[in-house]
N, C-alpha and C. Protein backbone atom coordinates (compact mmCIF):
# COMPACT_ATOMS: atom_id res chain seq x y z
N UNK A 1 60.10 -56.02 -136.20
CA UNK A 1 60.22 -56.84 -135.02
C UNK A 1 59.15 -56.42 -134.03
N UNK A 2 58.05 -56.98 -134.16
CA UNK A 2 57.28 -56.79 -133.17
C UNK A 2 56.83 -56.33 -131.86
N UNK A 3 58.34 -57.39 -131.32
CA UNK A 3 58.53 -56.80 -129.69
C UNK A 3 59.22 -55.64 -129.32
N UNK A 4 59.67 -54.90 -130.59
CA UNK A 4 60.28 -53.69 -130.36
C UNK A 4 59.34 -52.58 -130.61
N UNK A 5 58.06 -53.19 -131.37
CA UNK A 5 57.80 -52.01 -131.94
C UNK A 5 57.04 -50.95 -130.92
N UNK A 6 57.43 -50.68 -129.62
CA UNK A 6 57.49 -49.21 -128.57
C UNK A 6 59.07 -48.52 -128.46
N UNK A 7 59.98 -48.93 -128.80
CA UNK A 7 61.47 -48.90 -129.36
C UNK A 7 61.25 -47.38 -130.02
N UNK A 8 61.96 -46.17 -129.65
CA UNK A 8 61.55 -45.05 -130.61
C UNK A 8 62.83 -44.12 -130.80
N UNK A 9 63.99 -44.97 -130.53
CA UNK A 9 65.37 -45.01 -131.28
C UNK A 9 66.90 -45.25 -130.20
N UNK A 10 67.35 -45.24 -130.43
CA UNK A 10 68.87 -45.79 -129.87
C UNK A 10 69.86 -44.94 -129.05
N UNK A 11 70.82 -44.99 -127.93
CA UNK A 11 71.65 -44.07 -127.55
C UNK A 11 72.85 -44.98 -127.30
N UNK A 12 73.90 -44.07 -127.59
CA UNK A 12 75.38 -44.14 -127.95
C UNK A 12 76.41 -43.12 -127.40
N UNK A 13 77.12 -43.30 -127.75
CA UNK A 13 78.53 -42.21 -127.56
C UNK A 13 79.63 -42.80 -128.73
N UNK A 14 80.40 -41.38 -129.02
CA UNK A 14 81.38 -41.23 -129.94
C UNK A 14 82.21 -40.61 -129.70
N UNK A 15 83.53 -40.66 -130.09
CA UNK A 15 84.34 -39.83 -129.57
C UNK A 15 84.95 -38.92 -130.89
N UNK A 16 85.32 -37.73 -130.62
CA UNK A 16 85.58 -36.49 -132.06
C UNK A 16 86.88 -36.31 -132.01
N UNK A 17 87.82 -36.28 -132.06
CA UNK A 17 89.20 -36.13 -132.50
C UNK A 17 89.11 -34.02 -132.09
N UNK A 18 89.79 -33.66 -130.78
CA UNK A 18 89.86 -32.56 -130.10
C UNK A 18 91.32 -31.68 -130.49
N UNK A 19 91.04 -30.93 -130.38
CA UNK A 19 92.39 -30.05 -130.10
C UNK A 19 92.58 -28.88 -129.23
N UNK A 20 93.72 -29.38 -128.11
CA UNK A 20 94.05 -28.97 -126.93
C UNK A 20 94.99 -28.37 -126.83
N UNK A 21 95.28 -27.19 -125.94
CA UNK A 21 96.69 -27.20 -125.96
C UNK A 21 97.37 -28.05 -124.75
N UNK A 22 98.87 -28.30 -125.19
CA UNK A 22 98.99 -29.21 -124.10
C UNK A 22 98.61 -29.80 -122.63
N UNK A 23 98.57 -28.38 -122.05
CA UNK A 23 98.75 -28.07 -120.76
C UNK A 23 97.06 -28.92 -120.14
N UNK A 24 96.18 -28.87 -121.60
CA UNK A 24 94.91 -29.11 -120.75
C UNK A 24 94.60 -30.44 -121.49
N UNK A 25 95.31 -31.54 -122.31
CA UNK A 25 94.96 -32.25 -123.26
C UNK A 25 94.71 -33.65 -121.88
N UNK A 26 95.58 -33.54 -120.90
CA UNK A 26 95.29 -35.24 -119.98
C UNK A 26 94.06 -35.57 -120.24
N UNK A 27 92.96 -34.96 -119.50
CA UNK A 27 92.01 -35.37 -119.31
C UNK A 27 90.81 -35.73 -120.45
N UNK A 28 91.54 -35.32 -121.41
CA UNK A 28 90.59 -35.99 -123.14
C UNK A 28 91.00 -36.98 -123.71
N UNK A 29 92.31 -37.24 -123.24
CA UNK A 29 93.01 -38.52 -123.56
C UNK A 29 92.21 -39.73 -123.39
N UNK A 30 91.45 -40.50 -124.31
CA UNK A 30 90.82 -41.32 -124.18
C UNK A 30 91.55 -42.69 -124.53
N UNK A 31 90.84 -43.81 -124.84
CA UNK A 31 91.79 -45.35 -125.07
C UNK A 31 92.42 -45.09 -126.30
N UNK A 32 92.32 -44.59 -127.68
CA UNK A 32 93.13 -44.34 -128.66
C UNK A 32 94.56 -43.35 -128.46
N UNK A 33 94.87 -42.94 -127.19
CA UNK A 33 95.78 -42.36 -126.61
C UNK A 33 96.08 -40.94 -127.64
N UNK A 34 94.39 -39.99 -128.07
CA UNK A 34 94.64 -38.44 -128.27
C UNK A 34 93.71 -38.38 -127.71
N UNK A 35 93.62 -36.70 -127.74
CA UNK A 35 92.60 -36.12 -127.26
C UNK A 35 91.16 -36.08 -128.16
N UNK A 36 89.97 -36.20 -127.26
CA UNK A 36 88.94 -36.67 -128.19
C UNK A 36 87.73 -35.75 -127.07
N UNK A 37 86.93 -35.67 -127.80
CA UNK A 37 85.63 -35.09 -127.20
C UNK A 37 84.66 -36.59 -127.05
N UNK A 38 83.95 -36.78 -125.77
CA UNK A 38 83.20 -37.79 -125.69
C UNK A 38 81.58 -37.22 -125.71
N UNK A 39 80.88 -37.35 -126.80
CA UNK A 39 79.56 -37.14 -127.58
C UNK A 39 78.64 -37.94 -127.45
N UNK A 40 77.46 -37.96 -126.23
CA UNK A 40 76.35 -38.81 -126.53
C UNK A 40 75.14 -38.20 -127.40
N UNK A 41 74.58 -38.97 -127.96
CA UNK A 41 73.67 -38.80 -129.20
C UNK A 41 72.64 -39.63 -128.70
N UNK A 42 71.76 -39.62 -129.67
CA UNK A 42 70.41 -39.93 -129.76
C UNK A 42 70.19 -39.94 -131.07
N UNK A 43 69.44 -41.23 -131.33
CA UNK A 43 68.78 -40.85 -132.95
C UNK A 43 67.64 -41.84 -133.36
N UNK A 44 67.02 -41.81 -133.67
CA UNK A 44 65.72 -42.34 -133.95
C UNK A 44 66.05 -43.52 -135.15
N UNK A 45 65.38 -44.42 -135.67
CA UNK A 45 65.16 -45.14 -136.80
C UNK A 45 65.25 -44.33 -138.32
N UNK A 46 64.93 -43.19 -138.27
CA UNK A 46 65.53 -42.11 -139.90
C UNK A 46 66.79 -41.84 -139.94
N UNK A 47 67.57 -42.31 -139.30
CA UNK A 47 69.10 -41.80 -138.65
C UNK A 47 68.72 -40.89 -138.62
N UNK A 48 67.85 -39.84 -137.83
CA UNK A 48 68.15 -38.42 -137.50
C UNK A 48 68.62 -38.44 -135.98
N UNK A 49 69.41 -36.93 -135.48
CA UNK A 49 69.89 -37.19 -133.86
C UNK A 49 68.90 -36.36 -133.24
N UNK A 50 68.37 -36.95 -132.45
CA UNK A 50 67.05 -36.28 -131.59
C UNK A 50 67.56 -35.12 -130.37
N UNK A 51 68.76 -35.90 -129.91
CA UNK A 51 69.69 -35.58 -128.56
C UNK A 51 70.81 -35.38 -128.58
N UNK A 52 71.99 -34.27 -128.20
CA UNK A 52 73.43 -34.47 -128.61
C UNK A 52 73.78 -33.77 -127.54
N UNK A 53 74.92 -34.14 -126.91
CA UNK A 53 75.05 -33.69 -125.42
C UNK A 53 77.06 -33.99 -126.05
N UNK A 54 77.78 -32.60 -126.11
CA UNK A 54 78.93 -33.07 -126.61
C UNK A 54 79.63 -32.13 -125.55
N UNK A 55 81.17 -31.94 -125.30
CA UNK A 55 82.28 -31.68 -125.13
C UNK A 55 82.62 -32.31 -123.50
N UNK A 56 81.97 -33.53 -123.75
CA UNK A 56 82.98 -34.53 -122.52
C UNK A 56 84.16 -34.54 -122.76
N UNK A 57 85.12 -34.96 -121.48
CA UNK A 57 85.96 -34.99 -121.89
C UNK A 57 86.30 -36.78 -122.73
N UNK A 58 87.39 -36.96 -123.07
CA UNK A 58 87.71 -38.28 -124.16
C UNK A 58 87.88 -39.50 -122.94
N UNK A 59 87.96 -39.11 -122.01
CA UNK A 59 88.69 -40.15 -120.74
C UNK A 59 86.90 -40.34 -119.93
N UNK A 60 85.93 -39.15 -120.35
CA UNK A 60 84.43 -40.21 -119.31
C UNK A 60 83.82 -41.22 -119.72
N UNK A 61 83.28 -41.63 -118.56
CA UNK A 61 82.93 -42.98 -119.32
C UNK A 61 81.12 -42.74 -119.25
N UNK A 62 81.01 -43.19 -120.50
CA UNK A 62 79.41 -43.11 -121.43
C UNK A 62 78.71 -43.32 -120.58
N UNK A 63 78.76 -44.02 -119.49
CA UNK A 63 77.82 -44.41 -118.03
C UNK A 63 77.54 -43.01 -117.30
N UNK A 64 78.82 -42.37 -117.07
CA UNK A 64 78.62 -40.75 -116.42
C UNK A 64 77.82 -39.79 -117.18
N UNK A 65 78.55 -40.17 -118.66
CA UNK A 65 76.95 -39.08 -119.62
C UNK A 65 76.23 -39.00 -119.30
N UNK A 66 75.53 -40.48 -119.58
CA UNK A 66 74.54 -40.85 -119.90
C UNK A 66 73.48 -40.28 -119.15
N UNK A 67 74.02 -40.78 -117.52
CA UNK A 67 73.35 -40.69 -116.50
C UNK A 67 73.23 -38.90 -116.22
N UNK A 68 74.22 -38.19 -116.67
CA UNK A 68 74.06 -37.09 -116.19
C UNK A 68 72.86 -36.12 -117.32
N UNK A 69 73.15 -37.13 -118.55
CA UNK A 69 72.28 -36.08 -119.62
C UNK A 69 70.95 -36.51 -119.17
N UNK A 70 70.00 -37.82 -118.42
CA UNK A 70 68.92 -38.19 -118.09
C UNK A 70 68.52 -37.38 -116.55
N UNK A 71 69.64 -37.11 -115.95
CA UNK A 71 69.24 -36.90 -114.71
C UNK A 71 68.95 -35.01 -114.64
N UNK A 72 69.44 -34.15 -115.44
CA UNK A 72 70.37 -32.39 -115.14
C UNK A 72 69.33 -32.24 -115.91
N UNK A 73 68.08 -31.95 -115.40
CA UNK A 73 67.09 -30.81 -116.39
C UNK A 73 67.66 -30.07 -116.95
N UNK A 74 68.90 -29.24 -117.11
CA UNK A 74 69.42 -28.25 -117.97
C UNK A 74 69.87 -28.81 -119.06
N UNK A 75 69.69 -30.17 -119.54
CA UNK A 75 70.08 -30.51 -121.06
C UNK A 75 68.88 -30.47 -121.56
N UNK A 76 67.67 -30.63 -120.79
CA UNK A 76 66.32 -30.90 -121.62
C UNK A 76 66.39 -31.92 -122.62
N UNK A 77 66.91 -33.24 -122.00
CA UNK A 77 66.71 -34.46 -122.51
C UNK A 77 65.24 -34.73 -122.49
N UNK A 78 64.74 -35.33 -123.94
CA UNK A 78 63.27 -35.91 -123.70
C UNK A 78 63.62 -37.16 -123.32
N UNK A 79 62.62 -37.60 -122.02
CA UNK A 79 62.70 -38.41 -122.00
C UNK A 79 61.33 -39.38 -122.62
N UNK A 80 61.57 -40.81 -122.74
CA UNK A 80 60.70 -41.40 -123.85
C UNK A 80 58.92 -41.74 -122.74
N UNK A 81 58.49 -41.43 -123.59
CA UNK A 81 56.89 -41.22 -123.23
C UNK A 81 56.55 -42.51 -122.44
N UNK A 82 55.70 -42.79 -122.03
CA UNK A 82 55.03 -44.09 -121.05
C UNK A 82 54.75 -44.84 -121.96
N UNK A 83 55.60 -46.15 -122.32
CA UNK A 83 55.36 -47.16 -122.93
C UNK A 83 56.24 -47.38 -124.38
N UNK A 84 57.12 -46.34 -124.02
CA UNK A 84 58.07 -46.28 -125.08
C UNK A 84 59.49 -45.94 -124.37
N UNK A 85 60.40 -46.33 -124.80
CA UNK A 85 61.70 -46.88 -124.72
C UNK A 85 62.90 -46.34 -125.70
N UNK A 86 63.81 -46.45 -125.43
CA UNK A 86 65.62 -45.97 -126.17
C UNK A 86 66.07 -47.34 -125.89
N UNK A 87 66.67 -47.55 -126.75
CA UNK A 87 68.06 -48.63 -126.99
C UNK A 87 68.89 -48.33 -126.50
N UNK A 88 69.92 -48.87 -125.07
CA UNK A 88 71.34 -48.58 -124.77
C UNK A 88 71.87 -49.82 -124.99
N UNK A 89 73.19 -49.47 -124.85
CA UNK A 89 74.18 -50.70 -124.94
C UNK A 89 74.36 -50.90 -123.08
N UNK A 90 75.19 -52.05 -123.20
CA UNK A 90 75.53 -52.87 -122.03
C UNK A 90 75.49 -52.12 -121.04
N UNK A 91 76.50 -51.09 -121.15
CA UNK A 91 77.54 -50.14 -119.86
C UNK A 91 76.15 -49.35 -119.01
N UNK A 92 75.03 -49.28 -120.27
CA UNK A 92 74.11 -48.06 -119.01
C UNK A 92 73.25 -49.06 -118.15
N UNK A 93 73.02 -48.48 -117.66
CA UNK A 93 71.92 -48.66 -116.49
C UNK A 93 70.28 -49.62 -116.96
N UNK A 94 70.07 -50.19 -116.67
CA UNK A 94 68.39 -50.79 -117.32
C UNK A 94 67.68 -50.13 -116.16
N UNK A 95 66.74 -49.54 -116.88
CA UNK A 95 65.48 -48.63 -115.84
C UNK A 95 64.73 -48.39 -116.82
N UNK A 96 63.77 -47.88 -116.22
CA UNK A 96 62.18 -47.81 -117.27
C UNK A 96 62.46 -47.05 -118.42
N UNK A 97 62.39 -47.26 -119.67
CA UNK A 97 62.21 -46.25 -120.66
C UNK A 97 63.77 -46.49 -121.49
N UNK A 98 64.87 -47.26 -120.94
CA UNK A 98 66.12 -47.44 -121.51
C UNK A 98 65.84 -48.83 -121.56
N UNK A 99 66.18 -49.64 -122.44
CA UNK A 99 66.17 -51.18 -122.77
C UNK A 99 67.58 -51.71 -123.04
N UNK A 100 68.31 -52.35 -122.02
CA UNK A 100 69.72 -52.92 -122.77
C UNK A 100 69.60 -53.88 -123.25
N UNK A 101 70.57 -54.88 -123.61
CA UNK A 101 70.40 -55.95 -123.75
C UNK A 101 70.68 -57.18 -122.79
N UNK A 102 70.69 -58.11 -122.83
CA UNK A 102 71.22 -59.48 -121.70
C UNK A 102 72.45 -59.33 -121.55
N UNK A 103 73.02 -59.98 -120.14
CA UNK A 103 74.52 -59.80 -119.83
C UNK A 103 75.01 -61.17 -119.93
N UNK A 104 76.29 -61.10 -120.58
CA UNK A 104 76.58 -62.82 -120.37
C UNK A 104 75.85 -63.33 -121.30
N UNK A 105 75.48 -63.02 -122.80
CA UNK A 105 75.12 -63.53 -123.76
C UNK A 105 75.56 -62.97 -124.55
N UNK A 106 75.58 -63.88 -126.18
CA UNK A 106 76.12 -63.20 -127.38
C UNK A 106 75.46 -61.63 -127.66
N UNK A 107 75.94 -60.64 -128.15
CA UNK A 107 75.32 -59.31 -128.53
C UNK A 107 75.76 -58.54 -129.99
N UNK A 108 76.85 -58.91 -130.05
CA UNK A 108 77.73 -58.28 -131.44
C UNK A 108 77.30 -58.73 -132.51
N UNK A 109 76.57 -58.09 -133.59
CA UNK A 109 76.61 -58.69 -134.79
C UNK A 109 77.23 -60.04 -135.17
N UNK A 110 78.91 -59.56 -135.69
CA UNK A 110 79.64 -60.82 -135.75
C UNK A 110 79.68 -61.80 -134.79
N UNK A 111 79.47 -62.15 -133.89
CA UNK A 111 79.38 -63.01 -132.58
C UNK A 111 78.27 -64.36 -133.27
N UNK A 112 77.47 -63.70 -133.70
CA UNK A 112 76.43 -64.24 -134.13
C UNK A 112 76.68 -65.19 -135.75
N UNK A 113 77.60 -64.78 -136.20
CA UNK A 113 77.96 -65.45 -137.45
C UNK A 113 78.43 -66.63 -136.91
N UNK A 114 79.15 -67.30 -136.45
CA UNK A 114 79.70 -68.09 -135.60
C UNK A 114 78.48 -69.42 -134.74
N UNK A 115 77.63 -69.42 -135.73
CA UNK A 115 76.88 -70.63 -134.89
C UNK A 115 75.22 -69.94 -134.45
N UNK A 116 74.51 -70.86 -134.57
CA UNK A 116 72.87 -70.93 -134.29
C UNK A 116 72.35 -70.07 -133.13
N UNK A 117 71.64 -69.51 -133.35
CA UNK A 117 70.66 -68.63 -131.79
C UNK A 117 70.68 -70.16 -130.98
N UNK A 118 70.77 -69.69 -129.96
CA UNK A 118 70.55 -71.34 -128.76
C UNK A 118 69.49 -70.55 -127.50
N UNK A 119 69.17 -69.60 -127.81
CA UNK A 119 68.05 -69.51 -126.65
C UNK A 119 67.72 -68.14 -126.80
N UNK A 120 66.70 -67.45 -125.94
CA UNK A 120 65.49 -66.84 -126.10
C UNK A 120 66.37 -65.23 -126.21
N UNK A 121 67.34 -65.61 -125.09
CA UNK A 121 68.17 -64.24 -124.75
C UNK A 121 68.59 -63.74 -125.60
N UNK A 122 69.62 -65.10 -126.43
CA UNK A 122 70.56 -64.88 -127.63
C UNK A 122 69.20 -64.38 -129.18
N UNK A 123 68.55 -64.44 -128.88
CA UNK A 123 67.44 -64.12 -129.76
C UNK A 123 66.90 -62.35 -129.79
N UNK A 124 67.06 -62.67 -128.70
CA UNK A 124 66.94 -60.77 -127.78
C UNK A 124 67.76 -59.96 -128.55
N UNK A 125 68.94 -60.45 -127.90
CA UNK A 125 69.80 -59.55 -128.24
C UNK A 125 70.45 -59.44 -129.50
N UNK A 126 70.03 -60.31 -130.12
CA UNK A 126 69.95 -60.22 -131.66
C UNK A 126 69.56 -59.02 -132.48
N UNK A 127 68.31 -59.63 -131.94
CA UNK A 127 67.34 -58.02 -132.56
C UNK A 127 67.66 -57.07 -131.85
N UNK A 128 68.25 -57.03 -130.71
CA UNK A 128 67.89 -55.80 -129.75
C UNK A 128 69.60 -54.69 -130.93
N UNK A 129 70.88 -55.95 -131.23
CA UNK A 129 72.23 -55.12 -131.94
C UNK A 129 71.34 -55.05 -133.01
N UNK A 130 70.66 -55.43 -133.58
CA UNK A 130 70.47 -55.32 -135.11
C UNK A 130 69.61 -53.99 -134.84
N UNK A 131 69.38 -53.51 -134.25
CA UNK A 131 68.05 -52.28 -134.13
C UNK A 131 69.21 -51.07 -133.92
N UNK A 132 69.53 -51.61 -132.63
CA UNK A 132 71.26 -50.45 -132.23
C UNK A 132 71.58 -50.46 -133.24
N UNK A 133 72.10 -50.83 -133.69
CA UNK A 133 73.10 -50.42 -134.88
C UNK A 133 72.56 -49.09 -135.74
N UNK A 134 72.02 -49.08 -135.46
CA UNK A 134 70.87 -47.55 -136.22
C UNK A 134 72.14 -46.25 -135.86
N UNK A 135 72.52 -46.10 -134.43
CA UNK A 135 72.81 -45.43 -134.10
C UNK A 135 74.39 -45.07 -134.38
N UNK A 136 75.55 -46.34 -134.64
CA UNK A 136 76.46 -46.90 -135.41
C UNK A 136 76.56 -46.25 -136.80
N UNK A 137 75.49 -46.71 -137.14
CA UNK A 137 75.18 -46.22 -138.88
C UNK A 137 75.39 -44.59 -139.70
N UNK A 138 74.44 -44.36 -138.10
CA UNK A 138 74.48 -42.47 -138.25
C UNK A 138 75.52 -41.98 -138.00
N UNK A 139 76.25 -42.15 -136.64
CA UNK A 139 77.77 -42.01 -136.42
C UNK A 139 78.40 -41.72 -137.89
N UNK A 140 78.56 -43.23 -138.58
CA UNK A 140 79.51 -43.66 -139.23
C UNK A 140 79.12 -42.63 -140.71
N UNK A 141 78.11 -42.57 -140.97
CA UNK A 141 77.52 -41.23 -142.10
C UNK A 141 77.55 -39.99 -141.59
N UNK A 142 77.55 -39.15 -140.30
CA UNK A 142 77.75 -37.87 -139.66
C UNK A 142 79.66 -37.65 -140.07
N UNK A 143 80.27 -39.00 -139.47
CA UNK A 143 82.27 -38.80 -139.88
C UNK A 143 82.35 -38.62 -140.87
N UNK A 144 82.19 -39.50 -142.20
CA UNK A 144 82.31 -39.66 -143.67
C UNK A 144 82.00 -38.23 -144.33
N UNK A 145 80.65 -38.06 -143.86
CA UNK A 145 80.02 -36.70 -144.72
C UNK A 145 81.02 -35.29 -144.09
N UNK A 146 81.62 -35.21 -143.11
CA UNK A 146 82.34 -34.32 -142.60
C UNK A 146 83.21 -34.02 -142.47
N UNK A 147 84.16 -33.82 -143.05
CA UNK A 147 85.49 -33.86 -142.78
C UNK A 147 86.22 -33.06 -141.83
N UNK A 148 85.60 -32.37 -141.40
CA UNK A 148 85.79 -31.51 -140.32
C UNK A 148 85.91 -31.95 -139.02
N UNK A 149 85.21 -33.55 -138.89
CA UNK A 149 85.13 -34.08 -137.86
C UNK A 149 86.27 -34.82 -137.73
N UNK A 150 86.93 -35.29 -138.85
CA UNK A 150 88.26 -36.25 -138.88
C UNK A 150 89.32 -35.34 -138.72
N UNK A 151 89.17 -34.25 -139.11
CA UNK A 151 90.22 -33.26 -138.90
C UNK A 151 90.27 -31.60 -138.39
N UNK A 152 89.70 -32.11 -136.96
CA UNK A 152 89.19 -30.67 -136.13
C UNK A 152 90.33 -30.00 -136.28
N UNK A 153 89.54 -28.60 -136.66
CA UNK A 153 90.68 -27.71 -136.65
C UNK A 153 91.03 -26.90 -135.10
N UNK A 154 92.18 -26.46 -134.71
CA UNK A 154 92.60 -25.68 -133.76
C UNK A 154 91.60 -24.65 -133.33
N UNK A 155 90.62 -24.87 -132.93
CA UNK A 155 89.85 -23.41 -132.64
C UNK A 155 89.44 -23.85 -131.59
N UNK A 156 88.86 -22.77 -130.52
CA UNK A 156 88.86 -23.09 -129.46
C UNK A 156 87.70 -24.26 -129.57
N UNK A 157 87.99 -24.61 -127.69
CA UNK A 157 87.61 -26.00 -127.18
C UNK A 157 85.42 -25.98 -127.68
N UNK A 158 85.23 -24.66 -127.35
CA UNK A 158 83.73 -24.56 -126.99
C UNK A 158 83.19 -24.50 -128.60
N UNK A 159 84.29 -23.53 -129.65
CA UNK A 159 83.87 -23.77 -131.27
C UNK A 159 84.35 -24.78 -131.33
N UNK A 160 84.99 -26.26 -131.26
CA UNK A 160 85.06 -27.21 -131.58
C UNK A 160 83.62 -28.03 -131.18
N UNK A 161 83.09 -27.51 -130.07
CA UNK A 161 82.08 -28.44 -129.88
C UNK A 161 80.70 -27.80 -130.46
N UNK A 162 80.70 -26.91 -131.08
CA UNK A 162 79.84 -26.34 -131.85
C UNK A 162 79.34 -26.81 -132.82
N UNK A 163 80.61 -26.99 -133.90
CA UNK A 163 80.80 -27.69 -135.01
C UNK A 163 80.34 -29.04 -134.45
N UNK A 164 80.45 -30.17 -133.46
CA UNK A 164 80.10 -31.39 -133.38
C UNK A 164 78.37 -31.22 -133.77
N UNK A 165 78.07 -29.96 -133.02
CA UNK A 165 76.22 -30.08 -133.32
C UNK A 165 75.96 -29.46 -133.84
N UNK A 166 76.57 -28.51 -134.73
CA UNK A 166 76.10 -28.14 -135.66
C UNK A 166 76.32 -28.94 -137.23
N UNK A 167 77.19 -29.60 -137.38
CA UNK A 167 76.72 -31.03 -138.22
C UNK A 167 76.20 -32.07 -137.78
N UNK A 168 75.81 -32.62 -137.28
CA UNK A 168 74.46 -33.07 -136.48
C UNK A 168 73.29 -32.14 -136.98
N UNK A 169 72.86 -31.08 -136.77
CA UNK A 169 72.13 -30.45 -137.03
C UNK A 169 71.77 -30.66 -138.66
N UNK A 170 72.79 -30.06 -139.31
CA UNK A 170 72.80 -29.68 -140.68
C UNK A 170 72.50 -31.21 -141.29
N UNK A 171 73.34 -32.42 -140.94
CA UNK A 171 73.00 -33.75 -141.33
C UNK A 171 71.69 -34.30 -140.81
N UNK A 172 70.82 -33.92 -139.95
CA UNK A 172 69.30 -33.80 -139.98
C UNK A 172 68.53 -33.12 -141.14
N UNK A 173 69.08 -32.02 -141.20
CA UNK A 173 68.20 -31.58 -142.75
C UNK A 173 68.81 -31.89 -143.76
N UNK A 174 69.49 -32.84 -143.87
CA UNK A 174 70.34 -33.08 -145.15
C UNK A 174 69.28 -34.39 -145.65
């Protein structure tokens, strides 16, 4: 796709299935009603993750990450070079170097099964999910390959989030 090609990979969030003890579980409680770690990533077109910023809690919302992993020099987020760009979804922010898509137009894959592109936007954002989805993909191969991730074990909060990047890691050289 042409008009993407300064596009030099995608950002997301996921949430990891946590274990709390009670007393501290509220605030991870995310919409699947357990406790979950909220994980923004980064990953390029090889599904590799460039960026992993994990042990949010399950209840922030990907907008607060986001913004905080771009803004807090202490994550040492790269940010994308002059004339190159990341893929976000809807919720973040559009500013130089992040590309969302149109608001108030089709965006979902399936959305799109359902009847003809009808204009330039719906064309956009076509390509713009079909490119995202990169980041979907890796997700969905980082869970599968891990089982560790479907079924965190009881160890503390900070080795739970270890394990999130350190398979990440290991599924880069894999």
């Amino acid at each position: 796709m042409p008009h993407f090609k300064d596009c030099i990979g995608a950002i997301d969030g996921t949430h990891i299935a946590a274990i709390l003890p009670p007393n501290e579980q509220i605030p991870y409680i995310g919409r699947k009603g357990i406790p979950t770690q909220n994980v923004m990533a980064v990953c390029d077109f090889n599904m590799c993750f460039t960026f992993v910023m994990a042990r949010w809690e399950g209840s922030a919302d990907d907008t607060r990450i986001f913004l905080d992993a771009i803004r807090d020099p202490k994550y040492k987020f790269l940010h994308p070079p002059n004339g190159k760009y990341y893929l976000v979804d809807s919720g973040n922010p559009q500013m130089k170097g992040y590309l969302g898509p149109y608001r108030g137009q089709r965006y979902h894959l399936p959305d799109f099964r359902r009847g003809r592109l009808i204009s330039g936007k719906e064309i956009f954002n076509h390509s713009h999910s079909s490119l995202r989805s990169v980041i979907e993909q890796t997700f969905g191969v980082l869970k599968n390959r891990w089982a560790i991730l479907r079924d965190m074990p009881s160890y503390s909060f900070e080795k739970q989030t270890m394990i999130v990047v350190a398979t990440m890691t290991i599924h880069n050289f894999i």
